[in-house]
Protein backbone atom coordinates (compact mmCIF):
# COMPACT_ATOMS: atom_id res chain seq x y z
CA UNK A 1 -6.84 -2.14 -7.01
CA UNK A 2 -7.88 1.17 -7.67
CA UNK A 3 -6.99 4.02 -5.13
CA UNK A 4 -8.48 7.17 -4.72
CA UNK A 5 -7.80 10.15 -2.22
CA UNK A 6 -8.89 13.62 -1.47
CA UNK A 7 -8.55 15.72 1.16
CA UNK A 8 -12.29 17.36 2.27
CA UNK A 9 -14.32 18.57 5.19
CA UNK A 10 -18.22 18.25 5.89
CA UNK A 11 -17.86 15.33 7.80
CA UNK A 12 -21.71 14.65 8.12
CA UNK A 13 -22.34 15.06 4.16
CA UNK A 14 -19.54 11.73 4.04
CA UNK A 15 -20.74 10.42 6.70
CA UNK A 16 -24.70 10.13 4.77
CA UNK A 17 -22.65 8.56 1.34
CA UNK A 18 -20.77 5.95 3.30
CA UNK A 19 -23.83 4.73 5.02
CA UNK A 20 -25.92 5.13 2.10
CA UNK A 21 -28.42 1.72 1.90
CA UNK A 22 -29.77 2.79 -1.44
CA UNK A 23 -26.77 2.80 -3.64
CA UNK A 24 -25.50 -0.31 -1.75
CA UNK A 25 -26.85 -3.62 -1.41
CA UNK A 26 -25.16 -3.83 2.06
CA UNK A 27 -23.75 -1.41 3.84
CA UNK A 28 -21.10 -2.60 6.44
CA UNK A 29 -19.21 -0.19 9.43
CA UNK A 30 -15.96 -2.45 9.87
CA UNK A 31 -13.88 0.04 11.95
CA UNK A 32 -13.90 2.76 13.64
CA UNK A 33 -10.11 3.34 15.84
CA UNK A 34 -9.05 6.07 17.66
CA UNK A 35 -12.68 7.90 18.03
CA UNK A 36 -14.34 8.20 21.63
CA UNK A 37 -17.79 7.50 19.09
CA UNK A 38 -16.67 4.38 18.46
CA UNK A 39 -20.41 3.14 17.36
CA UNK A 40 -21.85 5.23 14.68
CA UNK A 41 -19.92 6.71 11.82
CA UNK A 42 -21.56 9.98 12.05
CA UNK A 43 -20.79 10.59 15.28
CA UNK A 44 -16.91 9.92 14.75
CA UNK A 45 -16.66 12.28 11.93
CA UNK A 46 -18.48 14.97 13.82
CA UNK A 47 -16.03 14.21 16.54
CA UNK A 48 -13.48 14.62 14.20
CA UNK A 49 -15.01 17.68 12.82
CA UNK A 50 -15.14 19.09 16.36
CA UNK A 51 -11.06 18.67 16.91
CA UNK A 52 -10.39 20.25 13.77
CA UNK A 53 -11.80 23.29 15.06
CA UNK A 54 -9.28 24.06 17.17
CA UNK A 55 -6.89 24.32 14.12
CA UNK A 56 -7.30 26.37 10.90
CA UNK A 57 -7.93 23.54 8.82
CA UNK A 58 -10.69 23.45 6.85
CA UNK A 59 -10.46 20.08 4.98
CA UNK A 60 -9.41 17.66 8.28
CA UNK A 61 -10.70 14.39 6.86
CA UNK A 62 -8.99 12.01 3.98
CA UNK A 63 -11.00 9.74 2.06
CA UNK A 64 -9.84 7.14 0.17
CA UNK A 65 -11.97 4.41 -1.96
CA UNK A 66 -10.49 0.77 -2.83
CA UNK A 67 -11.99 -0.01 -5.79
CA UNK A 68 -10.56 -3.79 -6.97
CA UNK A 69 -10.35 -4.83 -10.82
CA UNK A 70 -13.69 -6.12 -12.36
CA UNK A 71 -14.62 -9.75 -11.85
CA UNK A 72 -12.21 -10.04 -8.59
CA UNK A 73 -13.35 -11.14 -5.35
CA UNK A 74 -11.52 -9.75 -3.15
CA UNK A 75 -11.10 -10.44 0.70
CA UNK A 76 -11.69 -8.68 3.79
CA UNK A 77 -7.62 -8.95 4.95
CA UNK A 78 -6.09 -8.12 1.60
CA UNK A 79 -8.48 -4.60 2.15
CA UNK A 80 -7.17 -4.28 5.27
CA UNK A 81 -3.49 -4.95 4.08
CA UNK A 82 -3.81 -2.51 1.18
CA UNK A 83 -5.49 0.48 3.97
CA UNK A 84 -2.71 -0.19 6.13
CA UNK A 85 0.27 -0.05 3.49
CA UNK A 86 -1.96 3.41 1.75
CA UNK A 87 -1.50 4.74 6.01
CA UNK A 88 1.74 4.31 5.92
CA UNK A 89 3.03 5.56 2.92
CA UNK A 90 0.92 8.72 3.32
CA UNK A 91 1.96 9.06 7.03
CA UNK A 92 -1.45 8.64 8.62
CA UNK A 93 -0.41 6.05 10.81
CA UNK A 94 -1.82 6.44 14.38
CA UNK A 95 -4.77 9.03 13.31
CA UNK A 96 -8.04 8.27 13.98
CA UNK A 97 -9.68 6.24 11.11
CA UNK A 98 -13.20 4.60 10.12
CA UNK A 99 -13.14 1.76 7.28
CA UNK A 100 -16.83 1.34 5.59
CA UNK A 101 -17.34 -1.77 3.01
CA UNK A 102 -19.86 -1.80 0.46
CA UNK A 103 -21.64 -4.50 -1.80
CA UNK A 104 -23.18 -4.04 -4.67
CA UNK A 105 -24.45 -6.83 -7.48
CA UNK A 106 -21.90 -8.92 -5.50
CA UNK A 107 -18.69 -6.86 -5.81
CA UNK A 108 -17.16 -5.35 -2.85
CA UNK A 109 -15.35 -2.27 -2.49
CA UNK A 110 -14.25 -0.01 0.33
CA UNK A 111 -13.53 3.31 1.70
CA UNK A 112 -10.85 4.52 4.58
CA UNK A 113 -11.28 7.90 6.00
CA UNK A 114 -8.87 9.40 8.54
CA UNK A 115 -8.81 12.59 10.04
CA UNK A 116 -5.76 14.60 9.41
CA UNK A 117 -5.84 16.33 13.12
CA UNK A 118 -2.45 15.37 14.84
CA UNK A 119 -4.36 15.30 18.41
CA UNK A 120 -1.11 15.77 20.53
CA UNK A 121 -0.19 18.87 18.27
CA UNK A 122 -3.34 19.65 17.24
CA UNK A 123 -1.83 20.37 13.39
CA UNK A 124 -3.07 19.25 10.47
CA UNK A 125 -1.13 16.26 8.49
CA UNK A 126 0.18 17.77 5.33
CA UNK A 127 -0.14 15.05 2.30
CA UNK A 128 2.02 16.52 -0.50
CA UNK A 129 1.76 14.49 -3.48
CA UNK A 130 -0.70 12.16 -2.25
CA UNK A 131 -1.63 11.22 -5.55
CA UNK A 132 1.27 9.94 -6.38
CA UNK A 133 1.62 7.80 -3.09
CA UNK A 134 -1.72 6.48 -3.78
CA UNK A 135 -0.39 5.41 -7.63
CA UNK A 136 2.15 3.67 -6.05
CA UNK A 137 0.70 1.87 -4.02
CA UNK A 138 -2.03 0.53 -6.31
CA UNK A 139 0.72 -0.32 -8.49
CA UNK A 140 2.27 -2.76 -5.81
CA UNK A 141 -1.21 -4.26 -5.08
CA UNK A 142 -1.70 -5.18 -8.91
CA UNK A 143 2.11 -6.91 -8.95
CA UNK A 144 1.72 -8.64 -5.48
CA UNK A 145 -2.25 -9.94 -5.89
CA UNK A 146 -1.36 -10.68 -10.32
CA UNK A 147 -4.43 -8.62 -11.45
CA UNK A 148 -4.36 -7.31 -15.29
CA UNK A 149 -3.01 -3.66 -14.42
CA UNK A 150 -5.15 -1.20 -16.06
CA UNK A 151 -3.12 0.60 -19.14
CA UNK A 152 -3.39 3.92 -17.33
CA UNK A 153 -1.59 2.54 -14.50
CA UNK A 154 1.13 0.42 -17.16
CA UNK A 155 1.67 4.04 -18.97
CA UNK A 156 2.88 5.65 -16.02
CA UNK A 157 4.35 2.63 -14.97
CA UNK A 158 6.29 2.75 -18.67
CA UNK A 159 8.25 6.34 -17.77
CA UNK A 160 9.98 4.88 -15.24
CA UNK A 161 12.68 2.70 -16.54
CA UNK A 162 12.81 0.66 -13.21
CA UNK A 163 9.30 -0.53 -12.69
CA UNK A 164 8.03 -3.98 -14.78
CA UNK A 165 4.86 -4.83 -16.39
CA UNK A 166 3.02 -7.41 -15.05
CA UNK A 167 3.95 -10.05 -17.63
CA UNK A 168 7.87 -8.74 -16.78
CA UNK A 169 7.53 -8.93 -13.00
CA UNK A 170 6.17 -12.77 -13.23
CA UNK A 171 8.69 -13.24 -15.25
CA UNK A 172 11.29 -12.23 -12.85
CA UNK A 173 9.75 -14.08 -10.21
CA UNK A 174 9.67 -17.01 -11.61
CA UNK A 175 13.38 -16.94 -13.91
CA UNK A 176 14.98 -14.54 -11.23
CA UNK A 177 15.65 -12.90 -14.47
CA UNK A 178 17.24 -8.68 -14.67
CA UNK A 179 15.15 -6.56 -16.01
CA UNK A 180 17.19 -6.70 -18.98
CA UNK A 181 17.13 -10.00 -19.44
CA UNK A 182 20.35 -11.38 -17.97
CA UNK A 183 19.43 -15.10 -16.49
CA UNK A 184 21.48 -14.88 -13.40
CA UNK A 185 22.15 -12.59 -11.01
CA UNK A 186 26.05 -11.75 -10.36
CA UNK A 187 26.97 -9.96 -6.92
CA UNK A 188 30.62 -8.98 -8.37
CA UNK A 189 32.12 -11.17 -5.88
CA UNK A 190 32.16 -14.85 -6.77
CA UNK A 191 30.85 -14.50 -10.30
CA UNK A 192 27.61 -15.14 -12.17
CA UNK A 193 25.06 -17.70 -9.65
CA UNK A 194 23.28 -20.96 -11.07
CA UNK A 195 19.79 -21.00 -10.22
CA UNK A 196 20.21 -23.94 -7.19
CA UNK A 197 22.12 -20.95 -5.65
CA UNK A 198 19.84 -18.51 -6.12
CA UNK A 199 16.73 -20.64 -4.86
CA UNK A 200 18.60 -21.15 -1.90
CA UNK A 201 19.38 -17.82 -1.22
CA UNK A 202 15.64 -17.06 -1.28
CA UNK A 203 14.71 -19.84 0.40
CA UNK A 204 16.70 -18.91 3.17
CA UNK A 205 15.51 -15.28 3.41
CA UNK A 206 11.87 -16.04 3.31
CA UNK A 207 12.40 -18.61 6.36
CA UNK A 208 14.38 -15.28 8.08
CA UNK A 209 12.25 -11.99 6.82
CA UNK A 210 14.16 -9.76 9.05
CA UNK A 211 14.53 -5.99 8.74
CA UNK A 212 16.39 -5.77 4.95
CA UNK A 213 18.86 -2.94 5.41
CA UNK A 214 19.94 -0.03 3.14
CA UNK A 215 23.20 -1.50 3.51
CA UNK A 216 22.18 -5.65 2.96
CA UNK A 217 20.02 -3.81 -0.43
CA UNK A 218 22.92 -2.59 -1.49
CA UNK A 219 24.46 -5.59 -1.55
CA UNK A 220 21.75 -7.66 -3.77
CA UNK A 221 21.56 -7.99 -7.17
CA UNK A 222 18.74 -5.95 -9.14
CA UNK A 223 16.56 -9.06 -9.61
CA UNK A 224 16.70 -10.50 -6.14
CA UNK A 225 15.65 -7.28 -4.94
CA UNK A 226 12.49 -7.37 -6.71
CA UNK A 227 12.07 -10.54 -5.53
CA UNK A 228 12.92 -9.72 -1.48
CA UNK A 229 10.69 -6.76 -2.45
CA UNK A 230 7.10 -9.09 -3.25
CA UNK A 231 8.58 -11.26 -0.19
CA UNK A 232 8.61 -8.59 2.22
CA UNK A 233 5.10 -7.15 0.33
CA UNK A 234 3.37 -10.49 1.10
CA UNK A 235 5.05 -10.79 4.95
CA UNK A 236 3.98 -7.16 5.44
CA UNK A 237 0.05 -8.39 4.74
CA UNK A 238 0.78 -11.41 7.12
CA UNK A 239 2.02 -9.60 10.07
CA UNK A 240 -0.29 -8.37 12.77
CA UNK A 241 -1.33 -4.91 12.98
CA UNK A 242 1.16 -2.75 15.03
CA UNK A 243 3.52 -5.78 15.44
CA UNK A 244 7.29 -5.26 14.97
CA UNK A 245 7.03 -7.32 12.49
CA UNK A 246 4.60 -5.44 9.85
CA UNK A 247 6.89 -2.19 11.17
CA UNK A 248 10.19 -4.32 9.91
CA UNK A 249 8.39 -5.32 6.38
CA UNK A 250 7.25 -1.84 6.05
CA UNK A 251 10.84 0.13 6.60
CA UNK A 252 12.25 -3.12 4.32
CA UNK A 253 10.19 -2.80 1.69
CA UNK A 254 11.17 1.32 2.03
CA UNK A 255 14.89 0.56 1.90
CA UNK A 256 14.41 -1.82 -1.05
CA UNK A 257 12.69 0.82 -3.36
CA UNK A 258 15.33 3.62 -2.45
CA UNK A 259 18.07 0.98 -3.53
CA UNK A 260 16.76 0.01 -6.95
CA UNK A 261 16.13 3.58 -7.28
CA UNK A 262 19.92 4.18 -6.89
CA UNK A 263 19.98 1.81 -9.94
CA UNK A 264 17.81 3.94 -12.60
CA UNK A 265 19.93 4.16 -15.73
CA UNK A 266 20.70 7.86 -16.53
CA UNK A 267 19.04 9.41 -19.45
C-alpha cells in the first residue's frame, strides 16, 4: 500500500477534493473523531482551521492517501489498521482526525487527515521526517498483507542490509531461516534448535502475544524476531482500537525493530 503525506492548510479547498462526487464513483465520510462537527467534513476542517488560529501555524492539517497495489481488493479494517499504525508512528495519536474512502471503476482507496493542533497545548505537532515514517510503514503493509512490493519501495528497501524482499521474508516465515541463510536459529545457550523446537516456541508465543520487551528481543534469535515481528504486526490489526492490547503490539513491534537494528552488520 502506497502512503502519502503532506503537511498543508486551506482546510475548505481539502475539504471540496475529499468530497468530490465527480472524480469518484462513491464518495464515503467513514470518520470523523475528536471534532465537535462531527457530521460534515467541511465543517470539521474549518473547526480545525479555527483552533489553529490561535497558534502560528500555518499548515495545521496532515493528509495522507492509502493508495493499495493494482488489482487488490482491499478491506475496510486492514485501512483502518494501516491509518492507525501511520498515527502512531508519526505521533498523531489522540488528534482529531476524519477518514474519507473513495471508489472508483471498483478500486478503493482512502485518505486520513488529522489536524496537527495539540488542543491542551495548543502547539503544533512537529513531523520530522515524515516521509520516511510513511516508507516504513508501507513497507510493513506490503510484507504483512504479501503484495508484489513496488521496485521503488525494494530499492530503498535494498540499502538497508537488515530489511528482506518479499520473496526473502516468506521465506523466513515459512523455513524460520537467517537472513543469511542459516536453517536454524541458535540462542548461544543450548546450541543450534530443530525445527519441532522452533514451531513450538512460536506456537507458544502467538497463544501468549504479550508486551515483547527490549530485554526478551534481545534474547531471540535474528529470524524469530522477524517472525514475532509479522506476529505482533497481524495482533496489532486484531486488537481493538485504544485497547491495551493494540498499545502492547504497538510498543512490541517498536522494541523488535530497535533490536534487529542493534544487529546491522557494520560497513
Amino acid at each position: 500500500m502506497i502512503l502519502k503525506g503532506s503537511q498543508r492548510g486551506n482546510a475548505a479547498k481539502l475539504a471540496r477534493h475529499l468530497m468530490n462526487v465527480q472524480d469518484n464513483e462513491h464518495v464515503e465520510l467513514h470518520e470523523l473523531r475528536g471534532f465537535v462537527s462531527d457530521e460534515q467534513l467541511l465543517d470539521a476542517l474549518l473547526e480545525a482551521q479555527a483552533v489553529a488560529k490561535g497558534t502560528r501555524c500555518q499548515q495545521h492539517l496532515f493528509s495522507l492517501s492509502l493508495n493499495p497495489p493494482e488489482g487488490e481488493r482491499v478491506d475496510v479494517a486492514t485501512f483502518e489498521a494501516a491509518i492507525e499504525l501511520a498515527e502512531q508512528r508519526l505521533g498523531l495519536d489522540g488528534h482529531a482526525r476524519a477518514i474519507v474512502f473513495h471508489e472508483k471503476e471498483g478500486r478503493r482507496h482512502a485518505h486520513a487527515v488529522w489536524s496537527r493542533i495539540d488542543v491542551e497545548t495548543m502547539t503544533a505537532k512537529n513531523l520530522p521526517f515524515f516521509k520516511r515514517r510513511l516508507m516504513e510503514v508501507s513497507k510493513e503493509l506490503y510484507l504483512q498483507n504479501g503484495w508484489d512490493m513496488p521496485k521503488g519501495i525494494v530499492d530503498q528497501a535494498v540499502r538497508n542490509p537488515l530489511n528482506f524482499t518479499r520473496a526473502e521474508w516468506q521465506q523466513a516465515k515459512r523455513a524460520m531461516a537467517e537472513p543469511s541463510g542459516l536453517p536454524w536459529a541458535d540462542d548461544g545457550c543450548a546450541g543450534p534448535k530443530g525445527p519441532e523446537w522452533f514451531g513450538a516456541s512460536l506456537q507458544q508465543k502467538e497463544d501468549e502475544m504479550t508486551l515483547v520487551s527490549r530485554f526478551e528481543a534481545a534474547s531471540r534469535s535474528t529470524a524469530e524476531l522477524h517472525s514475532l515481528l509479522a506476529e505482533t504486526f497481524n495482533a496489532f490489526a486484531a486488537a481493538p482500537r485504544g485497547s491495551q492490547e493494540r498499545r502492547d503490539a504497538l510498543q512490541s513491534m517498536r522494541n523488535i525493530e530497535e533490536e534487529l537494528a542493534t544487529r546491522a552488520p557494520r560497513l
